[in-house]
C-alpha atoms as a PDB file:
ATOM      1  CA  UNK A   1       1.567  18.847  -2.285  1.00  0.00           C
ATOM      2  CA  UNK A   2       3.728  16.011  -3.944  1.00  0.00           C
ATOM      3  CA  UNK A   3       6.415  16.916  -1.257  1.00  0.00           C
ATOM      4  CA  UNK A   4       4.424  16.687   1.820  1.00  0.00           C
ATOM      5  CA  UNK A   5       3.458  12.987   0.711  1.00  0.00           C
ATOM      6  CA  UNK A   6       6.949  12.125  -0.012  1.00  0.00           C
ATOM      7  CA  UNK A   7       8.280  13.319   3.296  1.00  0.00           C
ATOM      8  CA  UNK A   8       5.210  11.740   5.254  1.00  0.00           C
ATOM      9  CA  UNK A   9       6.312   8.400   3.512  1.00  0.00           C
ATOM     10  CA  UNK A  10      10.283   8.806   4.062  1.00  0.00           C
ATOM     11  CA  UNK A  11       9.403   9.428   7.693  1.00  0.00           C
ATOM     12  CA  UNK A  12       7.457   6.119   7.749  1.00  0.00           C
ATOM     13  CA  UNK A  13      10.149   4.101   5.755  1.00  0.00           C
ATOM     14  CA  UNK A  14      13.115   5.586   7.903  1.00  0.00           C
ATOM     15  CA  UNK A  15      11.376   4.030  10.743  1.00  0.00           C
ATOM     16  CA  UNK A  16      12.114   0.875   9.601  1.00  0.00           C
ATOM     17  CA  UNK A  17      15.377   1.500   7.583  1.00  0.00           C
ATOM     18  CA  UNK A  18      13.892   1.877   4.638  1.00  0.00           C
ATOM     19  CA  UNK A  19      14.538   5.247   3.626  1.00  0.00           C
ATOM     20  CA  UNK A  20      16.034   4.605   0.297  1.00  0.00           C
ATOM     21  CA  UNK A  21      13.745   2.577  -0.972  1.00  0.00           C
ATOM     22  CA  UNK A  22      10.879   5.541  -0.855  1.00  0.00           C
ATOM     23  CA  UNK A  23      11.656   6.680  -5.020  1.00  0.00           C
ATOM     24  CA  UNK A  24      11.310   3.354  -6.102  1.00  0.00           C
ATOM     25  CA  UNK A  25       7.680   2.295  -3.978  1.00  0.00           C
ATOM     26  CA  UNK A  26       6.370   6.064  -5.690  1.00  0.00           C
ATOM     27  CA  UNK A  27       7.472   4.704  -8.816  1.00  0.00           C
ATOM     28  CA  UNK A  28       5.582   1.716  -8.699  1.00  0.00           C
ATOM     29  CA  UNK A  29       2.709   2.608  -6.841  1.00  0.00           C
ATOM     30  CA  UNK A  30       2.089   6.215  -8.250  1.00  0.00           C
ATOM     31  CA  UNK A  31      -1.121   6.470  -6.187  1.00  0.00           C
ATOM     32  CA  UNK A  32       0.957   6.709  -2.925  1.00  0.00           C
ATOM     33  CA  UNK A  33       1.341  10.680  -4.605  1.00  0.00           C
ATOM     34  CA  UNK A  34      -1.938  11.481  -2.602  1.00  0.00           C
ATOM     35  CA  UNK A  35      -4.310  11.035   0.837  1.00  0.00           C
ATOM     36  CA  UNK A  36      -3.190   7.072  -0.023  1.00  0.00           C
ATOM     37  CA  UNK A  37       0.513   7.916   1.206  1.00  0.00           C
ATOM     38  CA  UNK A  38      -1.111   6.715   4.299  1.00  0.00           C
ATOM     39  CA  UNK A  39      -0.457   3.179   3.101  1.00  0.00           C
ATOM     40  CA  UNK A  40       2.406   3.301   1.937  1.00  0.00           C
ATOM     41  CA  UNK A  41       4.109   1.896   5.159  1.00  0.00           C
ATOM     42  CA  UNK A  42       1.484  -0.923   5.107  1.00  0.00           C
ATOM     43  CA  UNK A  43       2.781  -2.030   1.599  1.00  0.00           C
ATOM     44  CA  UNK A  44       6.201  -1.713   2.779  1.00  0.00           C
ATOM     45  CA  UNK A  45       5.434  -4.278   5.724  1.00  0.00           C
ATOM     46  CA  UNK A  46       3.763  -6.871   3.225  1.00  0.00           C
ATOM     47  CA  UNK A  47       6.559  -6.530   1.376  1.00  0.00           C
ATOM     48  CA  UNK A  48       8.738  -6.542   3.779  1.00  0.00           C
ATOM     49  CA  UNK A  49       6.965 -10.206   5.605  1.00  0.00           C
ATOM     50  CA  UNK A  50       6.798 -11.837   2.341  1.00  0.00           C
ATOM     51  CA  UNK A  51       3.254 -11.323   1.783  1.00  0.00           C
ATOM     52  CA  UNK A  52       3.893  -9.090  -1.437  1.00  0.00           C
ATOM     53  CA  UNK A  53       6.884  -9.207  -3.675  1.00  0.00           C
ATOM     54  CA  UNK A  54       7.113  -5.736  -5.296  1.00  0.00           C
ATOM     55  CA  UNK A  55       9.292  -7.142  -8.025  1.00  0.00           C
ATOM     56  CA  UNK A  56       6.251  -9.209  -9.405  1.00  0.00           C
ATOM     57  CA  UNK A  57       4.068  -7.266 -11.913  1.00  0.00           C
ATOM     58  CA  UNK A  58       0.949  -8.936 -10.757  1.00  0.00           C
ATOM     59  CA  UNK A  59       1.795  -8.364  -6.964  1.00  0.00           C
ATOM     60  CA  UNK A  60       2.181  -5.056  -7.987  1.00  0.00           C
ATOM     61  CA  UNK A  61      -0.972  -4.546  -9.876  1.00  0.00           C
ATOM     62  CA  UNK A  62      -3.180  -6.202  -7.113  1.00  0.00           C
ATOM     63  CA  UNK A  63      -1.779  -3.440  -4.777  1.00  0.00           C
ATOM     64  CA  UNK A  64      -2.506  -1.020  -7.060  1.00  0.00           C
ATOM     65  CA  UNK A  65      -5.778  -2.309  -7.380  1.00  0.00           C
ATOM     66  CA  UNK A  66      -6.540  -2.133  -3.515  1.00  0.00           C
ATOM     67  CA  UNK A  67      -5.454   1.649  -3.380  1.00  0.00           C
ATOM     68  CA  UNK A  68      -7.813   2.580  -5.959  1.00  0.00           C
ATOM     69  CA  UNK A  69     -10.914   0.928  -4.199  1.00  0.00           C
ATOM     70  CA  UNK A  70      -9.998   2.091  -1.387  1.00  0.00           C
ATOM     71  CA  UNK A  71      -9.384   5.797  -2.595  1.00  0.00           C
ATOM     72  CA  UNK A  72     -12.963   5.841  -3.865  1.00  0.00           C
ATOM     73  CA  UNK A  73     -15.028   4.219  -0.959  1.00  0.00           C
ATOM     74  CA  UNK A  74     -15.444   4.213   2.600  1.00  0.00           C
ATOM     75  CA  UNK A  75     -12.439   1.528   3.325  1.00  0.00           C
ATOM     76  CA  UNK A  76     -10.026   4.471   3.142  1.00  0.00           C
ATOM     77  CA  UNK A  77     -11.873   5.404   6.758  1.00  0.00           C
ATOM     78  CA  UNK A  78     -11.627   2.025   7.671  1.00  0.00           C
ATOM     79  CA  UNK A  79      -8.362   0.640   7.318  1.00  0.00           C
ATOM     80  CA  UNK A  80      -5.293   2.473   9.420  1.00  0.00           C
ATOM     81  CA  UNK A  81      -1.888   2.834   7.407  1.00  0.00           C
ATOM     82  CA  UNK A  82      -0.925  -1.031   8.330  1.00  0.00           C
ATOM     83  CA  UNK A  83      -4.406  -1.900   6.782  1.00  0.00           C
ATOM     84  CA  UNK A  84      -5.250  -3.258   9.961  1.00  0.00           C
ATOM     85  CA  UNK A  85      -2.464  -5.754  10.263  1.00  0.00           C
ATOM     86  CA  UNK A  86      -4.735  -7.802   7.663  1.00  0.00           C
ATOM     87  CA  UNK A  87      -2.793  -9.515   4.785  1.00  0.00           C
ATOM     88  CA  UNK A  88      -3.665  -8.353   1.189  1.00  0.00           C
ATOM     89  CA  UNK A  89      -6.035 -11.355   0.569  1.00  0.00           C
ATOM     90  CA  UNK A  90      -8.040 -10.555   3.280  1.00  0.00           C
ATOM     91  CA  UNK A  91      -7.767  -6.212   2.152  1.00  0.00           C
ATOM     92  CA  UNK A  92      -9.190  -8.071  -0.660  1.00  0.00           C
ATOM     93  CA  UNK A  93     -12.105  -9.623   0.866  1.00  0.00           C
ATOM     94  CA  UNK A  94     -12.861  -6.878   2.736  1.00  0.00           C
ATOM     95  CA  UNK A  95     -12.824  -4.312  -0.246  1.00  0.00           C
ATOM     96  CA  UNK A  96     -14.685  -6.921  -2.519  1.00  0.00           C
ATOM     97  CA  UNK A  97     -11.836  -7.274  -4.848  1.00  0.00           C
ATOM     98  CA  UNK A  98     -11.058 -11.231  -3.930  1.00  0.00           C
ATOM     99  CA  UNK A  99     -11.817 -14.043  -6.345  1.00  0.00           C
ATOM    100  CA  UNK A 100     -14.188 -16.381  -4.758  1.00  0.00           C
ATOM    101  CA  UNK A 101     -12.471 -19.607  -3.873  1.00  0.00           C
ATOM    102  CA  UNK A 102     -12.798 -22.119  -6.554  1.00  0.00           C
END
């Protein structure tokens, strides 16, 4: 089953020339191994727009974060494989995971 989400996410990243860089976003973002492949090209396009830098542990771990909430709750349904075309603050917001502004 590993395969078919790999290929589903090379397809996405080839889209945008991004092929290569497939091994190293399933490396860092080990949930993308399941139903959350589906984001995987969303992540790529934050990353991508300078919205997420997926060199930075804590960028990293705030993604991370997302896919899990929104592997266990409804927000998997609600969100399309862009997230929407909402940045990861707002993801945030949505999914409850946002600080509240001090």
């Amino acid at each position: 089953m590993d395969n078919q989400y790999r290929k589903e996410i090379a397809w996405w990243f080839a889209e945008l020339g991004a092929e290569s860089e497939v091994d190293k976003y399933l490396a860092l973002f080990p949930e993308l191994n399941s139903r959350l492949s589906k984001f995987a090209i969303g992540i790529l396009e934050w990353n991508l727009a300078g919205l997420i830098n997926i060199d930075n542990r804590d960028d990293v771990n705030r993604v991370r974060l997302i896919l899990k909430v929104l592997d266990r709750t409804s927000a998997f349904d609600f969100f399309d494989n862009t997230f929407n075309d909402a940045d990861p603050e707002t993801v945030g917001r949505i999914t409850g995971l946002s600080q509240q502004d001090n």
